[in-house]
Protein backbone atom coordinates (compact mmCIF):
# COMPACT_ATOMS: atom_id res chain seq x y z
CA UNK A 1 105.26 159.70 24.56
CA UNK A 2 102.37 160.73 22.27
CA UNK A 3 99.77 163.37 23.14
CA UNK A 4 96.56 165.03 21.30
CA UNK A 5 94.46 167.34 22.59
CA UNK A 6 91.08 166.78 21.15
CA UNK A 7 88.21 169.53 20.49
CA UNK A 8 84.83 168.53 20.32
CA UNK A 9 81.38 169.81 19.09
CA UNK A 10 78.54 168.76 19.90
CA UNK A 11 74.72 169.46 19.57
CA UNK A 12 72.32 168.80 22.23
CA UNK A 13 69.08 168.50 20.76
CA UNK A 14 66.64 167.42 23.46
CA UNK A 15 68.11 170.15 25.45
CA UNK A 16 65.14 173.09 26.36
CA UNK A 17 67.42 174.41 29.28
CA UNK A 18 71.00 174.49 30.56
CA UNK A 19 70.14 172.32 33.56
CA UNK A 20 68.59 169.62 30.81
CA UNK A 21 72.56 170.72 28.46
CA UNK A 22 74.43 169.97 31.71
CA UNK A 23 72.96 167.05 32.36
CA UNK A 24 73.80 165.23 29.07
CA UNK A 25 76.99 166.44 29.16
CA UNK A 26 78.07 165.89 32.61
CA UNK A 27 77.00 162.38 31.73
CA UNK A 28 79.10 162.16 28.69
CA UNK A 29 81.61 163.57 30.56
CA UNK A 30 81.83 161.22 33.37
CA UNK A 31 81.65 158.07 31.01
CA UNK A 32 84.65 159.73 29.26
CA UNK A 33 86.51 160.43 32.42
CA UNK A 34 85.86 156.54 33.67
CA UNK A 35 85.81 154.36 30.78
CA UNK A 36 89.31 155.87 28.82
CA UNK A 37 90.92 157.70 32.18
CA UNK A 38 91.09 160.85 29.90
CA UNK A 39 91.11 164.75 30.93
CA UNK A 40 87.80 166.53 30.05
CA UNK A 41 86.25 169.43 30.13
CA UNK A 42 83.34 171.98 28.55
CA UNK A 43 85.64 174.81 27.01
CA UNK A 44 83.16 176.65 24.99
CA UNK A 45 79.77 177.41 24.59
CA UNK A 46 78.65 177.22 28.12
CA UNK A 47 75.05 179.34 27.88
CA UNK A 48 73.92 178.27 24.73
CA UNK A 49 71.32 175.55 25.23
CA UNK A 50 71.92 172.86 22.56
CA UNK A 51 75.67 173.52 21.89
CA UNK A 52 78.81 172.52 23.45
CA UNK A 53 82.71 172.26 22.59
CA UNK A 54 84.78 169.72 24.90
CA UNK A 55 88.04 169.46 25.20
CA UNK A 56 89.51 165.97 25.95
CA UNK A 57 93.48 165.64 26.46
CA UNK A 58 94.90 162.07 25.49
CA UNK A 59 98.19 160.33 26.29
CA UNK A 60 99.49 157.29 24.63
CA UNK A 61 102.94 155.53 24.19
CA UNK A 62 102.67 154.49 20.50
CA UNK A 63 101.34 156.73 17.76
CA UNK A 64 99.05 153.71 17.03
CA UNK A 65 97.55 153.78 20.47
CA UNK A 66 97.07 157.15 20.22
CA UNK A 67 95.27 156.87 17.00
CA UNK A 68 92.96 153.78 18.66
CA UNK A 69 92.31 156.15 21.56
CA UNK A 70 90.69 159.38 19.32
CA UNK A 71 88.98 157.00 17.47
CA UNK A 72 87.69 155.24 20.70
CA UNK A 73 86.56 158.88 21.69
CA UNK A 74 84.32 159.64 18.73
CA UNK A 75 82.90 156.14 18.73
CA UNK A 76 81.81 156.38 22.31
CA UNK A 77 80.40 160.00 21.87
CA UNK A 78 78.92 158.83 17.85
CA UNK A 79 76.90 156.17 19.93
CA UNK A 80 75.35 158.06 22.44
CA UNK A 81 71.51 158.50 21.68
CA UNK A 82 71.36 161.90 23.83
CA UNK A 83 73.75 164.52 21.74
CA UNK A 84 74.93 164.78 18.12
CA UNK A 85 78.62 164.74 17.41
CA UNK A 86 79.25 167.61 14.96
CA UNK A 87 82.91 167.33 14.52
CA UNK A 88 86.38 166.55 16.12
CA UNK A 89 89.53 168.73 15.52
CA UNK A 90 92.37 166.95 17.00
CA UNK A 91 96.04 168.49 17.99
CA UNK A 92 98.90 166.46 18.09
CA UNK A 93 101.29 167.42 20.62
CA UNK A 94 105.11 166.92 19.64
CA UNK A 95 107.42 165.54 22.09
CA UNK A 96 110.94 167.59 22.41
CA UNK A 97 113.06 164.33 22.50
């Protein structure tokens, strides 16, 4: 078994409200959640308007699947027209066996 733990920032820029923040990201989140079957959620920077850090947890049973999985991650949240992907700091998780 693989694992990563992923954190990501991003930049809202349309955003003039948290109810406009949590909209794009609940969005992003969902399509996450759906479209890779991944655990997400905001960890960080929950008042600030334009700014959010994610968290996204990601299982895999190859270190190449793995690999195609983070980079499936930041593709999906690059191509998104509604936030700005600042950066990705990923964690690989070591498995005891």
């Amino acid at each position: 078994m693989h694992a990563a733990a992923l954190r990501i920032e991003i930049r809202i820029p349309e955003a003039r409200s948290l109810k406009a923040k949590r909209r794009v990201l609940q969005s992003a989140i969902a399509d996450l959640r759906n479209r890779m079957s991944v655990s997400v959620a905001e960890i960080d920077h929950h008042d600030v308007w334009q700014r959010s850090t994610v968290g996204v947890a990601l299982v895999a049973t190859s270190a190449a699947e793995l690999d195609q999985r983070i980079a499936t991650v930041r593709r999906m949240l690059s191509e998104r027209v509604d936030l700005e992907l600042i950066g990705i700091g990923v964690s690989h998780l070591e498995d005891p066996e």
